[in-house]
PDB file of N, CA and C in Angstrom:
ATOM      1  N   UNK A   1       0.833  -1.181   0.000  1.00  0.00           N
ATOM      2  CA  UNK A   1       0.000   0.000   0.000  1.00  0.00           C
ATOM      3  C   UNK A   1       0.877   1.244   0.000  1.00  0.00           C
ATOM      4  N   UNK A   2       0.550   2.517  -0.687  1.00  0.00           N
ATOM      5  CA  UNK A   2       1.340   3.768  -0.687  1.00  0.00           C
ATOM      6  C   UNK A   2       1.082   4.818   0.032  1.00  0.00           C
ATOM      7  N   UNK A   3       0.367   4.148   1.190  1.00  0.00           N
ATOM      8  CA  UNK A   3       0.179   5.714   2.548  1.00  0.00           C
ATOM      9  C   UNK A   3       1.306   5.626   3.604  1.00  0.00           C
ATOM     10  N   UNK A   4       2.359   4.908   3.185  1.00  0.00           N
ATOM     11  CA  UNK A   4       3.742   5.394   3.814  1.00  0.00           C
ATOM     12  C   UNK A   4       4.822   5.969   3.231  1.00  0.00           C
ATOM     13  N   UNK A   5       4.731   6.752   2.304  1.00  0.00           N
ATOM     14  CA  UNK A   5       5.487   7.188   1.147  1.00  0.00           C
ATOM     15  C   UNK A   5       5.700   8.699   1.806  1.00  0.00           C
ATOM     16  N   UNK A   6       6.966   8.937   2.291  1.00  0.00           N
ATOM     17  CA  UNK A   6       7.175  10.713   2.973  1.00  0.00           C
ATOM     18  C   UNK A   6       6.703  10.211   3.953  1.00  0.00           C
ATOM     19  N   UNK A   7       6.108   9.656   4.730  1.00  0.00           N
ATOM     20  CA  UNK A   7       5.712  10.000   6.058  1.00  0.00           C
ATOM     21  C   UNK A   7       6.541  10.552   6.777  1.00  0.00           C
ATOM     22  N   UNK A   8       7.488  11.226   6.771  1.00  0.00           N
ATOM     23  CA  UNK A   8       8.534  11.381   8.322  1.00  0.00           C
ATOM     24  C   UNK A   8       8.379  12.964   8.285  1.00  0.00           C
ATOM     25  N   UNK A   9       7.513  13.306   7.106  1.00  0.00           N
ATOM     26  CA  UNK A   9       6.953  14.878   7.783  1.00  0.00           C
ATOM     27  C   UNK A   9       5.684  15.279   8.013  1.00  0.00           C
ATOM     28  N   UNK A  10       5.072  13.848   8.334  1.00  0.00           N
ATOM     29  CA  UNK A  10       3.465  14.279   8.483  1.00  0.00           C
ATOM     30  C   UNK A  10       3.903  14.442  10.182  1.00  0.00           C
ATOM     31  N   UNK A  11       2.317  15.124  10.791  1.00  0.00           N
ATOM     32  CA  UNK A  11       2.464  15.121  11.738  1.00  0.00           C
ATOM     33  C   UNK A  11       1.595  14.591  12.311  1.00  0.00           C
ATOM     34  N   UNK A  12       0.306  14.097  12.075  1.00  0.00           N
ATOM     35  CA  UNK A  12      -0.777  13.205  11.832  1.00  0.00           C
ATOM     36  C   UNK A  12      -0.304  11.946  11.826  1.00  0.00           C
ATOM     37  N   UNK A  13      -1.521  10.958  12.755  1.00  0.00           N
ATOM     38  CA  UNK A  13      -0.757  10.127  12.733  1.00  0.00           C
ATOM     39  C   UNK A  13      -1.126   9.341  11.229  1.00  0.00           C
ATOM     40  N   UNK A  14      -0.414   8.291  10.799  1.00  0.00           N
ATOM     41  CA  UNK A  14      -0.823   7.452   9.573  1.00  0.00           C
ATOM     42  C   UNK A  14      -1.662   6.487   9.609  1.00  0.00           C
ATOM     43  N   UNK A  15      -2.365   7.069   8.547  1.00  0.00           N
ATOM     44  CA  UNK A  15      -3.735   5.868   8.349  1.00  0.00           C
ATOM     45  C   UNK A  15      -3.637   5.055   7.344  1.00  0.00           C
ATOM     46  N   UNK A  16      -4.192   3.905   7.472  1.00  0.00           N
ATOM     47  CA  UNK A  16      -3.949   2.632   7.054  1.00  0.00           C
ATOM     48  C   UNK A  16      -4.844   2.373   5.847  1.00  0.00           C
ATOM     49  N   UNK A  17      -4.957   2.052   4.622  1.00  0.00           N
ATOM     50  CA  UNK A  17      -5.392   1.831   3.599  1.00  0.00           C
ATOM     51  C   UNK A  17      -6.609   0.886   3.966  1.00  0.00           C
ATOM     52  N   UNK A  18      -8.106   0.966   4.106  1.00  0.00           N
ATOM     53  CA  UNK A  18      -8.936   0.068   4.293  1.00  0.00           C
ATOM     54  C   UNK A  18      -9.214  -0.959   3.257  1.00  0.00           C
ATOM     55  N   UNK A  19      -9.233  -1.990   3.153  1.00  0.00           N
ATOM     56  CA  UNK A  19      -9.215  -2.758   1.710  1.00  0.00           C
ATOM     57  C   UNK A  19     -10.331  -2.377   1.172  1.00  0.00           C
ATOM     58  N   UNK A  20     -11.738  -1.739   1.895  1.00  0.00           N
ATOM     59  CA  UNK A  20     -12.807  -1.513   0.831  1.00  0.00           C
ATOM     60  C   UNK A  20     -12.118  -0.285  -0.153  1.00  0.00           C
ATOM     61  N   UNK A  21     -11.423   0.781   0.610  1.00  0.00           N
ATOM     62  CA  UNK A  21     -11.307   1.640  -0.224  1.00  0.00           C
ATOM     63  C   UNK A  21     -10.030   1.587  -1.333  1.00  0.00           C
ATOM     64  N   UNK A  22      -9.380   0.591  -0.943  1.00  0.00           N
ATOM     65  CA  UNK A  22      -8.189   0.058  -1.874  1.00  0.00           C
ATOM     66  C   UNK A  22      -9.166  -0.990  -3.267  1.00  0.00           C
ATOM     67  N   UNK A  23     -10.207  -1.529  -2.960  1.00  0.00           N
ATOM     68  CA  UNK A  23     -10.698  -2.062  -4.259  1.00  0.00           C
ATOM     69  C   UNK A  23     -11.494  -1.151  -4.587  1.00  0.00           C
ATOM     70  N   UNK A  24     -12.239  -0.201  -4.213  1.00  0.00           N
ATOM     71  CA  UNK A  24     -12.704   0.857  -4.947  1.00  0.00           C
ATOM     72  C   UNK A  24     -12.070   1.493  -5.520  1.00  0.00           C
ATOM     73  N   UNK A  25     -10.191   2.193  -5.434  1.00  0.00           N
ATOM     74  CA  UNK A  25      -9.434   2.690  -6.040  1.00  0.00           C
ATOM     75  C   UNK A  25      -9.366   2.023  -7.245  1.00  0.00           C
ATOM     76  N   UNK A  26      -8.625   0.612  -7.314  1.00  0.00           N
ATOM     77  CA  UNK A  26      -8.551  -0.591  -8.014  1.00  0.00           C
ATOM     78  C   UNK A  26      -9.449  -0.807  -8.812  1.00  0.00           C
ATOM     79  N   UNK A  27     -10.462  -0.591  -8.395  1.00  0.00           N
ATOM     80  CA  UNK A  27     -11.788  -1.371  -9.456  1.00  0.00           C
ATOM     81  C   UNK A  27     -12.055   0.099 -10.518  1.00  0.00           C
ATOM     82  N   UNK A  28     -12.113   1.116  -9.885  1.00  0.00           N
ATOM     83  CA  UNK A  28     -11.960   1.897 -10.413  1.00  0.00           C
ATOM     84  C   UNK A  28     -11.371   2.879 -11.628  1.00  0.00           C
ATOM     85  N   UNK A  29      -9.707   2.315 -11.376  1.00  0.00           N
ATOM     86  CA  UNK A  29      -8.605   2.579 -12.136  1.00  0.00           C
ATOM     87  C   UNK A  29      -7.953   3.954 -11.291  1.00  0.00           C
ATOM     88  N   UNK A  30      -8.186   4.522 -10.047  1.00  0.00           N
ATOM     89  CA  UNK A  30      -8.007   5.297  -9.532  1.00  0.00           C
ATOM     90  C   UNK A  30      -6.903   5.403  -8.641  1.00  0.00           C
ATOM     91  N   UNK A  31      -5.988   4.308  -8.648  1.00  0.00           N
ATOM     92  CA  UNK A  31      -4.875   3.832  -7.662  1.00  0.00           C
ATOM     93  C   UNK A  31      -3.793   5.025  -8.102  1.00  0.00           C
ATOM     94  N   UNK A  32      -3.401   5.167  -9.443  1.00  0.00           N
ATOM     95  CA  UNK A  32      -2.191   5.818  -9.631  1.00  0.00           C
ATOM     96  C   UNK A  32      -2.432   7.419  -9.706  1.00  0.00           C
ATOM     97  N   UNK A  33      -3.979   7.800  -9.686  1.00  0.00           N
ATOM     98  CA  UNK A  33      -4.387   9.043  -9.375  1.00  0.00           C
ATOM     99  C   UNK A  33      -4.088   9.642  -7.837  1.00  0.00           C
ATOM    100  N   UNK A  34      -4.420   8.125  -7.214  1.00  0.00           N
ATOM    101  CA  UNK A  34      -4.397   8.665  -5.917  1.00  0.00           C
ATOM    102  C   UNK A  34      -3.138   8.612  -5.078  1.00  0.00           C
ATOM    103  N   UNK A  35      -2.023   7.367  -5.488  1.00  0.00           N
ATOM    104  CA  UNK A  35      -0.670   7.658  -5.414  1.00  0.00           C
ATOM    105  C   UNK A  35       0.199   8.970  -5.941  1.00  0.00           C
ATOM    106  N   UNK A  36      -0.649   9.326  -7.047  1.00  0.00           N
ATOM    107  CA  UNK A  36      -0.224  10.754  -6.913  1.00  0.00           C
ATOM    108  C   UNK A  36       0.227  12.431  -6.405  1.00  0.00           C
ATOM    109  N   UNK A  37      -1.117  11.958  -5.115  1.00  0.00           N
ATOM    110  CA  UNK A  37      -1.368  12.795  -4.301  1.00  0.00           C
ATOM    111  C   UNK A  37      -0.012  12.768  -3.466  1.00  0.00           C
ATOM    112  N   UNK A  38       0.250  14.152  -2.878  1.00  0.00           N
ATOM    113  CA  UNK A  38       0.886  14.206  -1.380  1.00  0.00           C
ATOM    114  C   UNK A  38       0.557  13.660  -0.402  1.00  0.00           C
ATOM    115  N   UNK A  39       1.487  12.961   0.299  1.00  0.00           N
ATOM    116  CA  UNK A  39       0.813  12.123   1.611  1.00  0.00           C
ATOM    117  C   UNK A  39       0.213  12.814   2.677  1.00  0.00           C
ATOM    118  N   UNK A  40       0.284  13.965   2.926  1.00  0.00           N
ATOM    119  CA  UNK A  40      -1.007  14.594   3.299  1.00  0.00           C
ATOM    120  C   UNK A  40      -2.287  14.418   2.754  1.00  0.00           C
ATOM    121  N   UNK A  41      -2.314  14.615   1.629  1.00  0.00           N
ATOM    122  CA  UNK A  41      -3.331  14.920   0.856  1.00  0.00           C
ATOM    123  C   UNK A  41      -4.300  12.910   1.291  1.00  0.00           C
ATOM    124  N   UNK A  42      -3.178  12.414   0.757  1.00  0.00           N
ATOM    125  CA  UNK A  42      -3.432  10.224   1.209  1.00  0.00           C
ATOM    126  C   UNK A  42      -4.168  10.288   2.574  1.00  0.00           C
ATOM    127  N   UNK A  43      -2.948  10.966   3.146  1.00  0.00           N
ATOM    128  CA  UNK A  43      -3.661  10.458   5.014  1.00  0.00           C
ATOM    129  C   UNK A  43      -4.892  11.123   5.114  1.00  0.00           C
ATOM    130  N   UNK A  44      -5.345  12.353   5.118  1.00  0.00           N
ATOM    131  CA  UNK A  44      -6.288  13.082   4.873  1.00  0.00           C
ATOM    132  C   UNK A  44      -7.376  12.422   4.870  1.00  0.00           C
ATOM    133  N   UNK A  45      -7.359  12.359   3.338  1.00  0.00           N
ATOM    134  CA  UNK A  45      -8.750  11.019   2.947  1.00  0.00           C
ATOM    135  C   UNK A  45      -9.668  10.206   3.696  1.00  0.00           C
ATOM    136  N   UNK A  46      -8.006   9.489   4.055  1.00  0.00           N
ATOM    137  CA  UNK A  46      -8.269   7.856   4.945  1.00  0.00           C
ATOM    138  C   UNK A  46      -8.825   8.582   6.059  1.00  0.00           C
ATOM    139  N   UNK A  47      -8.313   9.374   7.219  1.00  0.00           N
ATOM    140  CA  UNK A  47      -8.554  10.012   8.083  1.00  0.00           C
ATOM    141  C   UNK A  47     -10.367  10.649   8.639  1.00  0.00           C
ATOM    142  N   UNK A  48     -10.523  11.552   6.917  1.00  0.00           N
ATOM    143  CA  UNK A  48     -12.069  11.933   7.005  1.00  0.00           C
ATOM    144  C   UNK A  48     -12.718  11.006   7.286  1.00  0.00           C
ATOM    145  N   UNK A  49     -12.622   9.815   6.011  1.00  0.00           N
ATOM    146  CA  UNK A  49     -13.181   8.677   5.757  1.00  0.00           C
ATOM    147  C   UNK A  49     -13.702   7.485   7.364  1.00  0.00           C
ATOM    148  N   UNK A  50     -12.148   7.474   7.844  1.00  0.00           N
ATOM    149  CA  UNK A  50     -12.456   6.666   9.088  1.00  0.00           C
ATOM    150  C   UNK A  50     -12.822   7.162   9.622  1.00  0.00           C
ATOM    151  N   UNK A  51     -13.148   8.189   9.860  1.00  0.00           N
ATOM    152  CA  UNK A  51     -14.321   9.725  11.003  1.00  0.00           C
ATOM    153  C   UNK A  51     -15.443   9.319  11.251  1.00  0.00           C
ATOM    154  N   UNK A  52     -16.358   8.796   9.973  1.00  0.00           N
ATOM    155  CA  UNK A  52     -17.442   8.915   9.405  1.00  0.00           C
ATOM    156  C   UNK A  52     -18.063   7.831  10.737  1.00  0.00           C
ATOM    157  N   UNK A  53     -19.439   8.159  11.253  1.00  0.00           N
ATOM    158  CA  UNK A  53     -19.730   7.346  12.349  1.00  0.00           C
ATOM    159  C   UNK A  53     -20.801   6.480  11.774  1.00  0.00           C
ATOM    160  N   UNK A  54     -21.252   6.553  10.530  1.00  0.00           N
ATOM    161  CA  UNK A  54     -22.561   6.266  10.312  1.00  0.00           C
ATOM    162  C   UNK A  54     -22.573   5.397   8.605  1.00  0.00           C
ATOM    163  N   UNK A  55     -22.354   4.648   8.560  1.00  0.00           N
ATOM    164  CA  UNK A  55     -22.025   4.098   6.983  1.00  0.00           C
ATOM    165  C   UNK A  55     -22.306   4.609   6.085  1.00  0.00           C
ATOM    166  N   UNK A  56     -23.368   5.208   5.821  1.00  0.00           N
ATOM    167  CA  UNK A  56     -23.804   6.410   4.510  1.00  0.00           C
ATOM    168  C   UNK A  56     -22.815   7.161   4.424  1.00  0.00           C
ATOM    169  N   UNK A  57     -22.910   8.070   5.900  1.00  0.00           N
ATOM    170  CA  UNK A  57     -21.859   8.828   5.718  1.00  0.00           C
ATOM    171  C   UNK A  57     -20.383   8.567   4.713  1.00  0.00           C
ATOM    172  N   UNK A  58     -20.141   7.669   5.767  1.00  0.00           N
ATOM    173  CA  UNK A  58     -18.612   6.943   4.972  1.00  0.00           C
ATOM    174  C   UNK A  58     -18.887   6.568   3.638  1.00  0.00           C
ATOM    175  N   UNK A  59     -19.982   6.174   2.908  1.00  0.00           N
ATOM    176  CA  UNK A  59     -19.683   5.702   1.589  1.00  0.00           C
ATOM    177  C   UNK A  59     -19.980   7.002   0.806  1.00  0.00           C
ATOM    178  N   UNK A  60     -20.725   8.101   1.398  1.00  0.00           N
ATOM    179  CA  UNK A  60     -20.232   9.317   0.766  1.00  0.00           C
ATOM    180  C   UNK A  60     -18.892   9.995   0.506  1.00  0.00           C
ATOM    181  N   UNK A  61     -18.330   9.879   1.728  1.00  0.00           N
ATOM    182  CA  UNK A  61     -16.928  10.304   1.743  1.00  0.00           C
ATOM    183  C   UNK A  61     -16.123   9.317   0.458  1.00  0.00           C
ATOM    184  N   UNK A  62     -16.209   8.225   0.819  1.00  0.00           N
ATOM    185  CA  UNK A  62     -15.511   7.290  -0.439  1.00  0.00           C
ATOM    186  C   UNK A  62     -15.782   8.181  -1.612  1.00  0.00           C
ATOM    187  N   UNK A  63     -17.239   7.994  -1.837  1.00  0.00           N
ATOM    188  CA  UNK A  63     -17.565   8.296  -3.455  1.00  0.00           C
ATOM    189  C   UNK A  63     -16.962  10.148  -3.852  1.00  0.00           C
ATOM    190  N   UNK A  64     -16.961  10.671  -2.676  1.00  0.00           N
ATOM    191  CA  UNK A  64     -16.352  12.064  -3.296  1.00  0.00           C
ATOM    192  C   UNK A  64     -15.142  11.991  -3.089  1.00  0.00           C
ATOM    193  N   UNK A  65     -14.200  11.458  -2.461  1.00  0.00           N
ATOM    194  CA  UNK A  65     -12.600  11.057  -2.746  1.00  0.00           C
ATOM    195  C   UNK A  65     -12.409  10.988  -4.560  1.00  0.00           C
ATOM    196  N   UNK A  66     -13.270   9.413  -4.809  1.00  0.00           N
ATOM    197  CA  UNK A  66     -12.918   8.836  -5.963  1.00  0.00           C
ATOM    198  C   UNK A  66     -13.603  10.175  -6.961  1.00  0.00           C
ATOM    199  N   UNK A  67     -14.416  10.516  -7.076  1.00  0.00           N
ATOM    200  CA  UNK A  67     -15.213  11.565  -7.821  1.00  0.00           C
ATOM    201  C   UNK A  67     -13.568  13.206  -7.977  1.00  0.00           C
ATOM    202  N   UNK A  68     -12.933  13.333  -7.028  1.00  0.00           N
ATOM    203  CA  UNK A  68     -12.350  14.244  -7.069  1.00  0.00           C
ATOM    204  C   UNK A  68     -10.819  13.648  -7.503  1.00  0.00           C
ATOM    205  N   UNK A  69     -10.645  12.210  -7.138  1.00  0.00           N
ATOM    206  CA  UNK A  69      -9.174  11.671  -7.723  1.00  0.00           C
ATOM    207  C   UNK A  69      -9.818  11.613  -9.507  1.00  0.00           C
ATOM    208  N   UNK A  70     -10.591  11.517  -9.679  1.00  0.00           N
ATOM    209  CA  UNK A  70     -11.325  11.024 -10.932  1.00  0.00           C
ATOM    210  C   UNK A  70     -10.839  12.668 -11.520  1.00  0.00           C
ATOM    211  N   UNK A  71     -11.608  13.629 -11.065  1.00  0.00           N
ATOM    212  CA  UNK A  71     -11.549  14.898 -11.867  1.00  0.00           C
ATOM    213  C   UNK A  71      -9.987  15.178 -11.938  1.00  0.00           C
ATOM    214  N   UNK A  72      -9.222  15.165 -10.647  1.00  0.00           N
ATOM    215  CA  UNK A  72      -7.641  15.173 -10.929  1.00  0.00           C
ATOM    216  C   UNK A  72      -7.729  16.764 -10.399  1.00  0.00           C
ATOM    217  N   UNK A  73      -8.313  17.530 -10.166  1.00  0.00           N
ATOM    218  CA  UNK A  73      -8.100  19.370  -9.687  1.00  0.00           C
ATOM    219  C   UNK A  73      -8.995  19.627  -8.500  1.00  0.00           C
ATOM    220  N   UNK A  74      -9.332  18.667  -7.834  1.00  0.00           N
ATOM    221  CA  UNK A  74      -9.979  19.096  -6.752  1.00  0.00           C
ATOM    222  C   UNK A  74      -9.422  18.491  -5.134  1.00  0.00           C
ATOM    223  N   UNK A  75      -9.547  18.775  -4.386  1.00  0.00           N
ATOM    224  CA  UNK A  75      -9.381  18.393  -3.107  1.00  0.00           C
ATOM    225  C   UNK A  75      -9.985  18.843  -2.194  1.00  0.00           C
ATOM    226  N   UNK A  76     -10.801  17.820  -1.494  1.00  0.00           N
ATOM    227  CA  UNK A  76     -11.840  18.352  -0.148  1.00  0.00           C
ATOM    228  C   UNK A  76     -12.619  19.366  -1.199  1.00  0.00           C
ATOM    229  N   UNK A  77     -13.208  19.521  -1.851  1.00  0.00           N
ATOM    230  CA  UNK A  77     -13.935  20.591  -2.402  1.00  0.00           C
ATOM    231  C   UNK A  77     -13.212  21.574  -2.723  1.00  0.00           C
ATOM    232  N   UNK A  78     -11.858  22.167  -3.040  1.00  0.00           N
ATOM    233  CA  UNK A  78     -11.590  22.971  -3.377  1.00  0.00           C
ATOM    234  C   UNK A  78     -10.548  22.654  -4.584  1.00  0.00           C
ATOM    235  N   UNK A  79     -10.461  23.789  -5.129  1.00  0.00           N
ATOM    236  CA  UNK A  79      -9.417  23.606  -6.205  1.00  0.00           C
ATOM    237  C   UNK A  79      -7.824  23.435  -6.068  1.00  0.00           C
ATOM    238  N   UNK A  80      -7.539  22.353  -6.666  1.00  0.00           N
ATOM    239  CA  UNK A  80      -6.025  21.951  -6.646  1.00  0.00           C
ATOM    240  C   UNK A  80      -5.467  21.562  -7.985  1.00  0.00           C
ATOM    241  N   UNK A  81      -4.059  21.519  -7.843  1.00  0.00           N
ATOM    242  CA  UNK A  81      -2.989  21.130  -9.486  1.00  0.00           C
ATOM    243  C   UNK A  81      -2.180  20.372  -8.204  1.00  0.00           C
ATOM    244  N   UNK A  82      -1.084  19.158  -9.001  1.00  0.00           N
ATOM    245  CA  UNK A  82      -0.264  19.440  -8.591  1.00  0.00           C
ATOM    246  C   UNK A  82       1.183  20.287  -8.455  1.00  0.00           C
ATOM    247  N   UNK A  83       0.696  21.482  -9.335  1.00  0.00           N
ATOM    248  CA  UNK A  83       1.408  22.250  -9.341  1.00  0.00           C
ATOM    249  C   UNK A  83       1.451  23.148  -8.500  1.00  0.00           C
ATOM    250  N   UNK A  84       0.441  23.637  -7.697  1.00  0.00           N
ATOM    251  CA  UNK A  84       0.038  23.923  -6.291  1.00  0.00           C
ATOM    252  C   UNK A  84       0.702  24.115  -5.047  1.00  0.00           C
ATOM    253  N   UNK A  85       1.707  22.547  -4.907  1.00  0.00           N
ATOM    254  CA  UNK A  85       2.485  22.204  -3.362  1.00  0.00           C
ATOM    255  C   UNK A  85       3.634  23.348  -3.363  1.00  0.00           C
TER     256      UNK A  85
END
């Protein structure tokens, strides 16, 4: 899994790749979109995602992750490049 990639300047702790959301990447074609990201940007995700107290919730969060690795310029709702960092 690639949510240990840079870690030694997060300050957060690291979150662990859930396999649902690793075959949704996968099934998807969304893995190398999302290895793309800054490991902030990785832990983040996982982080919101495992927040979620209520399963809807969480499979919302999934589907707007993949919806915004999909578009490639967004993050958390706002606009991003990786030209940006």
């Amino acid at each position: 899994m690639s949510e240990t990639t840079d870690t030694g300047r997060l300050k957060r702790a690291i979150q662990q790749m859930p396999e649902d959301v690793a075959r949704d990447l996968d099934g998807r074609g969304l893995r190398d979109a999302y290895d793309a990201r800054p490991t902030c940007q990785r832990n983040d995700y996982l982080a919101w995602i495992g927040r979620a107290k209520r399963a809807p919730t969480r499979e919302k969060r999934i589907s707007q992750m993949l919806a915004e690795l999909e578009a490639g310029d967004v993050y958390m709702k706002m606009a991003w490049g990786g030209d940006m960092l």
